[in-house]
N, C-alpha and C. Protein backbone atom coordinates (compact mmCIF):
# COMPACT_ATOMS: atom_id res chain seq x y z
N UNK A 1 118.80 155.36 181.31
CA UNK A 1 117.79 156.38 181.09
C UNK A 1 117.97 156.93 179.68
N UNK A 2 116.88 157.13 179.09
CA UNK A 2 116.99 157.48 177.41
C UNK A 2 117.13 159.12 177.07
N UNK A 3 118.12 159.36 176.56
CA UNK A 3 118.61 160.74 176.60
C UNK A 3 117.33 161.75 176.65
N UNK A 4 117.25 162.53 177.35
CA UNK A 4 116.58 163.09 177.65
C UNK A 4 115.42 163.01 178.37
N UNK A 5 115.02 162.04 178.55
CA UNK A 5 114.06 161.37 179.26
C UNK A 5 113.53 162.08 181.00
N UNK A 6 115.12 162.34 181.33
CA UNK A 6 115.07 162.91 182.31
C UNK A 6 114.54 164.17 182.81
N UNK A 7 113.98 164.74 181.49
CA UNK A 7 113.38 165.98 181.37
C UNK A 7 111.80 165.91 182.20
N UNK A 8 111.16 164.75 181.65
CA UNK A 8 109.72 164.15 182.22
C UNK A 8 109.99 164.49 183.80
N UNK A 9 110.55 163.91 184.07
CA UNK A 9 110.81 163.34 186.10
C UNK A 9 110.72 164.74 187.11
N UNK A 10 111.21 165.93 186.20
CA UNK A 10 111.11 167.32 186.81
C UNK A 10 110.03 168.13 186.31
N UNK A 11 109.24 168.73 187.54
CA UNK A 11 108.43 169.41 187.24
C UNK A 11 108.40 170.65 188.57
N UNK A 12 107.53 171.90 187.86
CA UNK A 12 107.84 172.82 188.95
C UNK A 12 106.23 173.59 188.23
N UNK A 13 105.84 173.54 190.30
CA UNK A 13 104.38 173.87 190.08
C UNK A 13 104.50 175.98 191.00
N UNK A 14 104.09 176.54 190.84
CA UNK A 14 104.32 177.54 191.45
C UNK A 14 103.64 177.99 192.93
N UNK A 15 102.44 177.04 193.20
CA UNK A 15 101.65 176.43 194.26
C UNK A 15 102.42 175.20 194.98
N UNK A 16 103.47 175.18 194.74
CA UNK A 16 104.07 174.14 195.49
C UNK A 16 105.52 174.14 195.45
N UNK A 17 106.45 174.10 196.74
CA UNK A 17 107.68 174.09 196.81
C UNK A 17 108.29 175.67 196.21
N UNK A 18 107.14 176.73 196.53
CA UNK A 18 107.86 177.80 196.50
C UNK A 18 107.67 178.34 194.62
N UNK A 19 107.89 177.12 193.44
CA UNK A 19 107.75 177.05 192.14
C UNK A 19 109.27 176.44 192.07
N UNK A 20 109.88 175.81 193.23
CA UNK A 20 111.24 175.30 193.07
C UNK A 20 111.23 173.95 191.83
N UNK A 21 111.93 173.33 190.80
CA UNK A 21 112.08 172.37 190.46
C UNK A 21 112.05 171.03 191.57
N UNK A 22 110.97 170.32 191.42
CA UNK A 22 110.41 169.15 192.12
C UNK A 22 110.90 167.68 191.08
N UNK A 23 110.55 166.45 191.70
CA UNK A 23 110.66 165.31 191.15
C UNK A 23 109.24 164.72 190.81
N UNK A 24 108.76 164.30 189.32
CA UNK A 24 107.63 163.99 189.26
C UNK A 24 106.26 164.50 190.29
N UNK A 25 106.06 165.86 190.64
CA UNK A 25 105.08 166.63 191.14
C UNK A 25 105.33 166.36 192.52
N UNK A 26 106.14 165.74 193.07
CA UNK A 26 105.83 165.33 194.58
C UNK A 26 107.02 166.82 195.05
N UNK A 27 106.75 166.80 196.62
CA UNK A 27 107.31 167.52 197.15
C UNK A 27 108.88 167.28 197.44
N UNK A 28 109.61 166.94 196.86
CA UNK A 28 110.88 166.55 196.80
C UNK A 28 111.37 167.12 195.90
N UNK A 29 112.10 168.40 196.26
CA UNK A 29 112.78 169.43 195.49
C UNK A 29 114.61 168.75 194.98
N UNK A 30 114.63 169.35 194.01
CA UNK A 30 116.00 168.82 193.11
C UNK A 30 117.03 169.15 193.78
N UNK A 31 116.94 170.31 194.64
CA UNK A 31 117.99 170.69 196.04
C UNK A 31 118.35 169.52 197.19
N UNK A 32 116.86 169.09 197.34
CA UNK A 32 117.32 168.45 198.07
C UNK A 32 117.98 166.92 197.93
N UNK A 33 117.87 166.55 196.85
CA UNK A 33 118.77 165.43 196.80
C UNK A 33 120.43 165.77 196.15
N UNK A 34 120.43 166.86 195.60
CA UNK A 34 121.97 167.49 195.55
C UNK A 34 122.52 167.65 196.79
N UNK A 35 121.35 168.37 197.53
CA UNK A 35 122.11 168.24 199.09
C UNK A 35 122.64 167.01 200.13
N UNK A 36 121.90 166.06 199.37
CA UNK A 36 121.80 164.66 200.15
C UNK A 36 123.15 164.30 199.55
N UNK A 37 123.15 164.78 198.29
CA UNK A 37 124.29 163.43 197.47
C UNK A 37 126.11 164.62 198.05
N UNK A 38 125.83 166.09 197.81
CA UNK A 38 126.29 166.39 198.51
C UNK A 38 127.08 166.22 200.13
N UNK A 39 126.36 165.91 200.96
CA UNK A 39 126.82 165.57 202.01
C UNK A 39 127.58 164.42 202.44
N UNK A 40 127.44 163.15 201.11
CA UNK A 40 128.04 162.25 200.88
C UNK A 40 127.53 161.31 200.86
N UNK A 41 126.60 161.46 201.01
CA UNK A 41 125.59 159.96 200.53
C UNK A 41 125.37 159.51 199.41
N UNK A 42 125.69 158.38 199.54
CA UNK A 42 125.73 157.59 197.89
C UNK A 42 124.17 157.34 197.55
N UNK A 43 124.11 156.64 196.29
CA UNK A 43 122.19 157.28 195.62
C UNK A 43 121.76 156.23 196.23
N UNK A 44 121.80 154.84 196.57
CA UNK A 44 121.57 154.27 197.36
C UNK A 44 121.05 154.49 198.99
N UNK A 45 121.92 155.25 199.84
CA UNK A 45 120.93 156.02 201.13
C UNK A 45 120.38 157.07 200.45
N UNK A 46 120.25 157.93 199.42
CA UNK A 46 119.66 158.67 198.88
C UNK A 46 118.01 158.19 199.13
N UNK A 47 117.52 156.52 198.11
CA UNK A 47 116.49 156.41 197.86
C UNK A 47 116.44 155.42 199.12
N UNK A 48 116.97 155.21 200.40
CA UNK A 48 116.58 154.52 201.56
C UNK A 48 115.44 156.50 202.36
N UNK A 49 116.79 157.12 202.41
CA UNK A 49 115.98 158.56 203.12
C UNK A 49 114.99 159.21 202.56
N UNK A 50 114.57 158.78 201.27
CA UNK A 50 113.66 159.30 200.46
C UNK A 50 112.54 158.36 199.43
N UNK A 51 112.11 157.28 200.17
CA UNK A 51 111.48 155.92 199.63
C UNK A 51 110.88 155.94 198.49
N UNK A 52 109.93 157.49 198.50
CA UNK A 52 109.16 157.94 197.52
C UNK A 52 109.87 157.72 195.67
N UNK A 53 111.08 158.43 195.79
CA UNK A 53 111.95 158.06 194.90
C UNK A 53 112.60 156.98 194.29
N UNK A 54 112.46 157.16 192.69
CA UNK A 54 113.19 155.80 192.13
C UNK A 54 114.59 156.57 191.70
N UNK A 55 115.14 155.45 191.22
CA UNK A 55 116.77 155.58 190.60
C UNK A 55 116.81 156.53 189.89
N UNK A 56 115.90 156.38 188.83
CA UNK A 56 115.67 157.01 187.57
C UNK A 56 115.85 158.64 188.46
N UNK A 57 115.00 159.15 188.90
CA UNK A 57 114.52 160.19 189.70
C UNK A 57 116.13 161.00 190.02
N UNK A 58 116.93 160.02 190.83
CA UNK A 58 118.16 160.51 191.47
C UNK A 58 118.71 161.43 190.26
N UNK A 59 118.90 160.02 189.24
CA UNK A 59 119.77 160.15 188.21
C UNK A 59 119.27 161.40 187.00
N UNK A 60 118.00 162.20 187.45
CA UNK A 60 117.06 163.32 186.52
C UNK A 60 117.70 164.37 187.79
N UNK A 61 118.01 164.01 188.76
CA UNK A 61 118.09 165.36 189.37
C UNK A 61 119.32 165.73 189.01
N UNK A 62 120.74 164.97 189.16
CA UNK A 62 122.09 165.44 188.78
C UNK A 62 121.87 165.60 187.30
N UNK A 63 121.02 165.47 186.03
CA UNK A 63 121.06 165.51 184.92
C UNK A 63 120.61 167.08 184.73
N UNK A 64 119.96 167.44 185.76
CA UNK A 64 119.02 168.58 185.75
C UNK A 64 120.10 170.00 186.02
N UNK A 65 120.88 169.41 187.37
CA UNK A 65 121.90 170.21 187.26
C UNK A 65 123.05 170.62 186.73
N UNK A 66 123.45 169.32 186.26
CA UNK A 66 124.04 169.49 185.19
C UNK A 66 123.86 170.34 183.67
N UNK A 67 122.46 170.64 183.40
CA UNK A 67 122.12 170.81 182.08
C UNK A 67 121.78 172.45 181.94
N UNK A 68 121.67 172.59 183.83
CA UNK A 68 121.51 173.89 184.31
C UNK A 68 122.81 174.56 184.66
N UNK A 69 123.91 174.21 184.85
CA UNK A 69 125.12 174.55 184.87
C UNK A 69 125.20 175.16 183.47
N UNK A 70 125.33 174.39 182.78
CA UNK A 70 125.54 173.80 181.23
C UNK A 70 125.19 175.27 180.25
N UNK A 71 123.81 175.66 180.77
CA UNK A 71 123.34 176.53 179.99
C UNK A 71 123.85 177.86 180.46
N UNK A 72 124.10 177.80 182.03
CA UNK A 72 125.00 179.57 182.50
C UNK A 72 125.93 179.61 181.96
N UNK A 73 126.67 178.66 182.00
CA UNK A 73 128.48 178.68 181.34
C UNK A 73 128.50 178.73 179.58
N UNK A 74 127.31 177.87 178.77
CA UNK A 74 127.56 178.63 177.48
C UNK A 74 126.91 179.70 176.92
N UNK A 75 126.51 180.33 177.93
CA UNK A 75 125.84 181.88 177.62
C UNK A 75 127.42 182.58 178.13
């Protein structure tokens, strides 16, 4: 994935999912695949429980949190 790229894949509508950060407009919030990968599922049953989703997608959501960590801790 091309640095930053991963920025595209998240979007957050305020009519949808609350205004939570989503994956490419669909209803698949960035929680919930932290929660998935969380619980121990590798990204592989990730995109079996979630078909809608590509790789790319997985790999924008941990980028997302990451970048969101990123910015509390250097403030």
């Amino acid at each position: 994935m091309e640095y930053n790229s991963w920025k595209s894949r998240i979007t957050s509508d305020p009519k949808q999912c609350g205004g939570q950060p989503c994956i490419r407009g669909m209803r698949i919030r960035i929680i919930d695949i932290i929660d998935l990968h969380a619980s121990g599922l590798t990204q592989h049953q990730i995109l079996e429980e979630l078909p809608d989703l590509e790789r790319a997608d997985v790999e924008a959501a941990l980028k997302y949190v990451s970048y969101k960590l990123g910015s509390v801790y250097a403030a």
